[in-house]
C-alpha atoms as a PDB file:
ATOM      1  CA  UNK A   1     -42.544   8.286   5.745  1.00  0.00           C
ATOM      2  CA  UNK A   2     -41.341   5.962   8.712  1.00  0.00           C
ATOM      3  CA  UNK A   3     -42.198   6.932  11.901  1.00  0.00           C
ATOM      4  CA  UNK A   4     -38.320   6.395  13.101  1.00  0.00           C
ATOM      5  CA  UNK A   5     -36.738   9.314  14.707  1.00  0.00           C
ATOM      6  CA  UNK A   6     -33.313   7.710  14.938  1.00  0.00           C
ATOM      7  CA  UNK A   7     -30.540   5.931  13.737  1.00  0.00           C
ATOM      8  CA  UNK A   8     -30.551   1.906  14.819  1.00  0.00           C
ATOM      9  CA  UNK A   9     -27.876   1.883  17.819  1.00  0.00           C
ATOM     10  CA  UNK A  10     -25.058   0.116  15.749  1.00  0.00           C
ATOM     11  CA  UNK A  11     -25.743   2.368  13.094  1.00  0.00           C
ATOM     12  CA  UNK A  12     -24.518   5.300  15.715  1.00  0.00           C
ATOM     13  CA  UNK A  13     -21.608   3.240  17.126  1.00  0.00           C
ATOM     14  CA  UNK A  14     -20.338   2.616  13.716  1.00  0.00           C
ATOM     15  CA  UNK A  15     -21.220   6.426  12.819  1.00  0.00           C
ATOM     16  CA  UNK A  16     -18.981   7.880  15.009  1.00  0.00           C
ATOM     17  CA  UNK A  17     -16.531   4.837  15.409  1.00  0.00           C
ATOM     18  CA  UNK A  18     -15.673   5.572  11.600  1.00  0.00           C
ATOM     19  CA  UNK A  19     -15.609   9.248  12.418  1.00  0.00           C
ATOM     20  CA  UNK A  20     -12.915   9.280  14.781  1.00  0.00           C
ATOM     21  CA  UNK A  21     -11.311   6.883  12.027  1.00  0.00           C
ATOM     22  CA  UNK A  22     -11.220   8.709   9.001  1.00  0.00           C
ATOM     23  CA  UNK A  23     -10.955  12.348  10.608  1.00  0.00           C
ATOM     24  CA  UNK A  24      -7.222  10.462  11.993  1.00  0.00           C
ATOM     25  CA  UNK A  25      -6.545   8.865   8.720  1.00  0.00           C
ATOM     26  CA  UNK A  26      -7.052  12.567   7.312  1.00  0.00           C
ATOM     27  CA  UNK A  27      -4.560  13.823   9.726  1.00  0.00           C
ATOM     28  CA  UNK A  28      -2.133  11.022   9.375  1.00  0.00           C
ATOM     29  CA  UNK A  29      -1.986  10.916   5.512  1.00  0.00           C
ATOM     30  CA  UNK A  30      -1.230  15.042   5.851  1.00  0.00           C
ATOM     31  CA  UNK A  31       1.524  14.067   8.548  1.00  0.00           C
ATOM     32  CA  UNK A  32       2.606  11.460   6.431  1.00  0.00           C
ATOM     33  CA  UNK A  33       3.095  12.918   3.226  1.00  0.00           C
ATOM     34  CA  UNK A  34       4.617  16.358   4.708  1.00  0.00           C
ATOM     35  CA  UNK A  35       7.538  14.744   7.010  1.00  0.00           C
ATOM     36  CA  UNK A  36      10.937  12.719   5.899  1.00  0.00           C
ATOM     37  CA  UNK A  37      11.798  12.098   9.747  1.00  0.00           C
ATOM     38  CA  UNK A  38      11.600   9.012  11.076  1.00  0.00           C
ATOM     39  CA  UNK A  39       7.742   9.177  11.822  1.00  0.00           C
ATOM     40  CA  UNK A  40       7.402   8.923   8.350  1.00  0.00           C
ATOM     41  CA  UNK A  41       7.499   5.108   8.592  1.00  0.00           C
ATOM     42  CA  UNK A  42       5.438   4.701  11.910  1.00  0.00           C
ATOM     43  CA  UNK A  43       2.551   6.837   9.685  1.00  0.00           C
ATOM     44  CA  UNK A  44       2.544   4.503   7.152  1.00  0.00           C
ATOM     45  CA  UNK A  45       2.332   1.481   9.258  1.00  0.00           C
ATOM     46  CA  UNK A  46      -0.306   3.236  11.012  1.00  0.00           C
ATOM     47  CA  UNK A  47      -2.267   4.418   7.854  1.00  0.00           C
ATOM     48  CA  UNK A  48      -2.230   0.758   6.356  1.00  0.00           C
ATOM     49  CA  UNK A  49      -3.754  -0.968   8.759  1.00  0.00           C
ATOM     50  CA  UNK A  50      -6.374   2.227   9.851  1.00  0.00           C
ATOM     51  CA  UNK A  51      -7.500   2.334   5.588  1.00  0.00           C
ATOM     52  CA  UNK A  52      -8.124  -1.165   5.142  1.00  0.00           C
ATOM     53  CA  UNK A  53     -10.056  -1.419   8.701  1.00  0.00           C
ATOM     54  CA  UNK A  54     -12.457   2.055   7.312  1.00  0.00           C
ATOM     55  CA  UNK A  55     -12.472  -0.197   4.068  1.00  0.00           C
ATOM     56  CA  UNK A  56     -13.815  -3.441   5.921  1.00  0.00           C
ATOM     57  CA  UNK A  57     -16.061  -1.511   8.206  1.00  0.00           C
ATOM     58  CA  UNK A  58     -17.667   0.860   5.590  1.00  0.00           C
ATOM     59  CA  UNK A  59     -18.620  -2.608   4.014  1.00  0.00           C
ATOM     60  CA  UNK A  60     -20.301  -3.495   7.179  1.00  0.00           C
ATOM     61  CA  UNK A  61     -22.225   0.341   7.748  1.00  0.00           C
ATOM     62  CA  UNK A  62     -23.278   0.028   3.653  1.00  0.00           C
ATOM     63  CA  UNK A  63     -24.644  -3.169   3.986  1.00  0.00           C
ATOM     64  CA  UNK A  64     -26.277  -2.359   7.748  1.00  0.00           C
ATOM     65  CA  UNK A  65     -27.595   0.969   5.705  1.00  0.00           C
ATOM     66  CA  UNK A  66     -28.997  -0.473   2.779  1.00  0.00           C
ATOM     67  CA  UNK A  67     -31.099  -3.257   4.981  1.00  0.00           C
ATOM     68  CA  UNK A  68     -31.797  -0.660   8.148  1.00  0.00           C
ATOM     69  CA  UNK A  69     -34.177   2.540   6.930  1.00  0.00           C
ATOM     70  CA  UNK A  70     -32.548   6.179   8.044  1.00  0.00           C
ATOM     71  CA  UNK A  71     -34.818   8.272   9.688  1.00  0.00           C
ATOM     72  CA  UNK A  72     -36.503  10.753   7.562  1.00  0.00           C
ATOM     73  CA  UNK A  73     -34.970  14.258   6.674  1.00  0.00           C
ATOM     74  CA  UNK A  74     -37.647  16.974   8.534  1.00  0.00           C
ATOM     75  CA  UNK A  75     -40.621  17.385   5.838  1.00  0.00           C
ATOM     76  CA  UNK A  76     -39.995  21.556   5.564  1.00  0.00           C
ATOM     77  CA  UNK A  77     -36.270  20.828   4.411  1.00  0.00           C
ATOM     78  CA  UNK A  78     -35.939  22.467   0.991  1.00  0.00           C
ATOM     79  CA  UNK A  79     -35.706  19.940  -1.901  1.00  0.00           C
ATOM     80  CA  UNK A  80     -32.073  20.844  -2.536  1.00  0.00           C
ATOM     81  CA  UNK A  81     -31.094  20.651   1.023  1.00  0.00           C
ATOM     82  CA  UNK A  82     -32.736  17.013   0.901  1.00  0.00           C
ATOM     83  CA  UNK A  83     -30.872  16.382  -2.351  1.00  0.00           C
ATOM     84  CA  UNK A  84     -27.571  17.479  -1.142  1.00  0.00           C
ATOM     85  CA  UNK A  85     -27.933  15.708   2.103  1.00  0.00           C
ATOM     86  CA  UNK A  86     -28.135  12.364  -0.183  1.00  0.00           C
ATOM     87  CA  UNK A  87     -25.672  13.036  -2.259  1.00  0.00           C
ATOM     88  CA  UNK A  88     -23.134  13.739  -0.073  1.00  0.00           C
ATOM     89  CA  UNK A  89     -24.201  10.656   2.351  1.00  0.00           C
ATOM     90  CA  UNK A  90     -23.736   8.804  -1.012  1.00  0.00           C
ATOM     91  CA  UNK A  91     -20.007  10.522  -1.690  1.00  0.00           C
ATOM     92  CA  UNK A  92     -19.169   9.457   1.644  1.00  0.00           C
ATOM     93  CA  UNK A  93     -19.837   5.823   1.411  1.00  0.00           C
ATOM     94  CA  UNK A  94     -18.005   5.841  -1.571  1.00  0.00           C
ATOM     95  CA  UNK A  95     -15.106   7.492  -0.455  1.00  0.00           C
ATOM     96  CA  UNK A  96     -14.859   5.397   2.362  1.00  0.00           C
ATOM     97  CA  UNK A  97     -14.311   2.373  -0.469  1.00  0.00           C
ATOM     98  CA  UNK A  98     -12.430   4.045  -2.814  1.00  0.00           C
ATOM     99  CA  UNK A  99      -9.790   5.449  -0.644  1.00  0.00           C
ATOM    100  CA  UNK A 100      -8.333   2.369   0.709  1.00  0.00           C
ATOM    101  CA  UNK A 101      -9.117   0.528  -2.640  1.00  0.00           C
ATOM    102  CA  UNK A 102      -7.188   3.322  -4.586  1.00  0.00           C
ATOM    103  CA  UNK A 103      -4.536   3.035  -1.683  1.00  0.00           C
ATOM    104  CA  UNK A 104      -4.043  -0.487  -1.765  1.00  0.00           C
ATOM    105  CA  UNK A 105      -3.841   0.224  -5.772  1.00  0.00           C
ATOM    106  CA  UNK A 106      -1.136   2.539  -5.595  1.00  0.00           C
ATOM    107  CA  UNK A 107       0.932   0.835  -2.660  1.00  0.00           C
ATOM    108  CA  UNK A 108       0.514  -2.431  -5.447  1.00  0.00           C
ATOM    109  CA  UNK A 109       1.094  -0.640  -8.593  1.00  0.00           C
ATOM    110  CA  UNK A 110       4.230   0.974  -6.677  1.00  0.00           C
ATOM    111  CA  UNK A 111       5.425  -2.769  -5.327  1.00  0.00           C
ATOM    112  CA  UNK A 112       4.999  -1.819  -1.953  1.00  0.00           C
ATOM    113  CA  UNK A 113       3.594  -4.503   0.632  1.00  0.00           C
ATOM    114  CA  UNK A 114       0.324  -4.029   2.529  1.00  0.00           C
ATOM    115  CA  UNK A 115       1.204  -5.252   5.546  1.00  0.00           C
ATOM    116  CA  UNK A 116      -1.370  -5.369   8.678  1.00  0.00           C
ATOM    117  CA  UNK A 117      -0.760  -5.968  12.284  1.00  0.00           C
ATOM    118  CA  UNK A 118       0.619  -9.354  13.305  1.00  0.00           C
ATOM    119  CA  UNK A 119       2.258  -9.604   9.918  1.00  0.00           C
ATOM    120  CA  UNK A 120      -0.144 -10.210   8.107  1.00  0.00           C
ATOM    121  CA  UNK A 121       0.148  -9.154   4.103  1.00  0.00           C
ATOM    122  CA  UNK A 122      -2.521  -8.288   1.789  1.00  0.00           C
ATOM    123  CA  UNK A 123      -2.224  -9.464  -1.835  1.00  0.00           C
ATOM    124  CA  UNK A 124      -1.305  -7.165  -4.537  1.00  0.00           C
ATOM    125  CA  UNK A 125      -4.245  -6.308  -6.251  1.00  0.00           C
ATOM    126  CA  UNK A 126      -2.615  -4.364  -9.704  1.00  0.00           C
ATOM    127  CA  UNK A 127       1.112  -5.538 -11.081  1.00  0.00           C
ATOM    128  CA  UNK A 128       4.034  -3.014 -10.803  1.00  0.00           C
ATOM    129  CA  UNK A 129       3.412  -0.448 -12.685  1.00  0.00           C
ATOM    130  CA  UNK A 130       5.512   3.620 -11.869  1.00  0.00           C
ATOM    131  CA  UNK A 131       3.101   5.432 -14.032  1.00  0.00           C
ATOM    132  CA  UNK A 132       0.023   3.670 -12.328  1.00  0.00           C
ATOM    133  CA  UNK A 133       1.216   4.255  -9.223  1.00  0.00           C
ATOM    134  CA  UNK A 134       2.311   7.791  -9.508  1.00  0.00           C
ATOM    135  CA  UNK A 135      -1.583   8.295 -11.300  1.00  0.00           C
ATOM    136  CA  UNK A 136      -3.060   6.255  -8.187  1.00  0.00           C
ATOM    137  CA  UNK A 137      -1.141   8.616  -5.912  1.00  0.00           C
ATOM    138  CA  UNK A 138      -2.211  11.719  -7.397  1.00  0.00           C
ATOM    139  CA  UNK A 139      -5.692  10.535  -7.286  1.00  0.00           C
ATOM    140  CA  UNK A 140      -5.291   9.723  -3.538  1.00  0.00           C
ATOM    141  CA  UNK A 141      -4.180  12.807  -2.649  1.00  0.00           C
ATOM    142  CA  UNK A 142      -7.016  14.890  -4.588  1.00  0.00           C
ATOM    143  CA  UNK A 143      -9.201  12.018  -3.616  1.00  0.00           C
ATOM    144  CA  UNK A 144      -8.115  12.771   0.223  1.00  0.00           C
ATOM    145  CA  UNK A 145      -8.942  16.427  -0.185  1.00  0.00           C
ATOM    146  CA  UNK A 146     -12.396  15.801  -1.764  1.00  0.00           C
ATOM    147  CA  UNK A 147     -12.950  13.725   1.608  1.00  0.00           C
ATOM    148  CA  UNK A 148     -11.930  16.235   4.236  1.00  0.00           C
ATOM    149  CA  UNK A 149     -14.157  18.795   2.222  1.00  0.00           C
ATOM    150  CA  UNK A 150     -16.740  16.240   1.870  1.00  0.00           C
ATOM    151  CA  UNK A 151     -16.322  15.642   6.122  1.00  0.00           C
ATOM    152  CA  UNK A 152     -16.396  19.172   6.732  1.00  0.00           C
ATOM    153  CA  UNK A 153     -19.688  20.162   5.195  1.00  0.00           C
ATOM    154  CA  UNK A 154     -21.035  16.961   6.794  1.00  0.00           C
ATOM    155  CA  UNK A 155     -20.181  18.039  10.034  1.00  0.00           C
ATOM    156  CA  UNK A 156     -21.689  22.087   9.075  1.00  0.00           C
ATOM    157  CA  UNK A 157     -24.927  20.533   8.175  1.00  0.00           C
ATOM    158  CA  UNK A 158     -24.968  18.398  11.896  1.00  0.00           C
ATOM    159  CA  UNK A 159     -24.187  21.703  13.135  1.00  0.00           C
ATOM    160  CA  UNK A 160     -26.670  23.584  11.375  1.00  0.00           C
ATOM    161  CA  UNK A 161     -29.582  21.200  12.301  1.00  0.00           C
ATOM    162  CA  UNK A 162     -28.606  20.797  15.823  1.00  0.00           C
ATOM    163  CA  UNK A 163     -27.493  24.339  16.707  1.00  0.00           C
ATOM    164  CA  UNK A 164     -29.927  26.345  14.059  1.00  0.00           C
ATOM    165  CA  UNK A 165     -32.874  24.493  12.893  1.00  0.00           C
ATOM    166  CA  UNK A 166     -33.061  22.102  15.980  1.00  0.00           C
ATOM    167  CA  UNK A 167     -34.595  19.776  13.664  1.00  0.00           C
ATOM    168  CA  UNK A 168     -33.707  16.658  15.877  1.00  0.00           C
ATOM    169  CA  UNK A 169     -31.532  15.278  12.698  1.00  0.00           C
ATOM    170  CA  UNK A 170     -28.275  15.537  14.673  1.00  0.00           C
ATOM    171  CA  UNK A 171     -30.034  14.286  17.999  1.00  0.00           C
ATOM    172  CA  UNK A 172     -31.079  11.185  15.589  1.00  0.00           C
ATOM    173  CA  UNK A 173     -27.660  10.789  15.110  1.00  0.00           C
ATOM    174  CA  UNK A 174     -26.124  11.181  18.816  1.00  0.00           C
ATOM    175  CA  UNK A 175     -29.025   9.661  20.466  1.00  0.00           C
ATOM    176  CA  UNK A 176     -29.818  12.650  22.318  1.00  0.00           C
ATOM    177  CA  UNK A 177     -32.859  13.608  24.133  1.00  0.00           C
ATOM    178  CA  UNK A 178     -35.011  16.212  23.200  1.00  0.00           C
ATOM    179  CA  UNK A 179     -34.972  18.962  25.155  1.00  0.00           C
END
């Protein structure tokens, strides 16, 4: 075990940077998909950008993560605990790829433009394709769902270590003192 008892500082910043992010991107794909008006279209140009800037930056945290050692889990967690704690780190990281990948698919497969601010436009990355995209859709949406779960027993576990246990794993996290 590493003496460490928290996260580097840029490891935080891009922590809860990317929360903020994706909780929003959440939010705006449900606001998105469930309106017609004309905030339909400001949505999307907000959701393009926003997905391929989690994209790019969960690039950044993975590599910054797999070079920069977390701080250990408490020693009297429970094996499963410490097992489901990796595994849903893990599902995170790659949800935060897949997503906009899948995203970018779809808006591709569905000849739709990626366009980011000041104009500039993303390659297509899969040819034209109406049952692709409609498949790439479905799987962004059940994809998107899988996330917010995913999110939401992240931030139960934060809770239950910094409320309950008092473990210092969520202090590691916000950089904290210890009381």
């Amino acid at each position: 075990m590493n003496g460490q008892t928290m996260f580097h500082p840029f490891a935080r910043v891009l922590h809860w940077l990317m929360a903020i992010m994706i909780l929003a991107m959440l939010f705006i794909g449900a606001g998105m998909v469930s309106t017609l008006s004309e905030k339909h279209t400001w949505l999307v140009n907000l959701h393009k950008p926003l997905g391929m800037a989690v994209f790019v930056l969960a690039l950044i945290r993975l590599g910054f993560r797999l070079t920069h050692r977390a701080p250990p889990l408490p020693a009297d967690l429970p094996a499963w605990q410490k097992l489901a704690a990796h595994a849903s780190h893990w599902m995170l990281y790659a949800l935060m790829l897949a997503m906009p990948l899948i995203g970018w698919g779809m808006l591709s497969a569905g000849g739709y433009p990626v366009v980011l601010g000041g104009g500039v436009r993303l390659p297509s990355i899969l040819p034209a394709d109406p049952a692709l995209f409609a498949w790439l859709r479905e799987s962004h949406r059940y994809l998107a769902w899988l996330f917010f779960l995913t999110f939401l027993a992240h931030m139960g576990a934060a809770l239950m270590h910094g409320l309950i246990r008092q473990d210092g794993v969520l202090r590691s996290m916000t950089g904290g003192r210890r009381r």
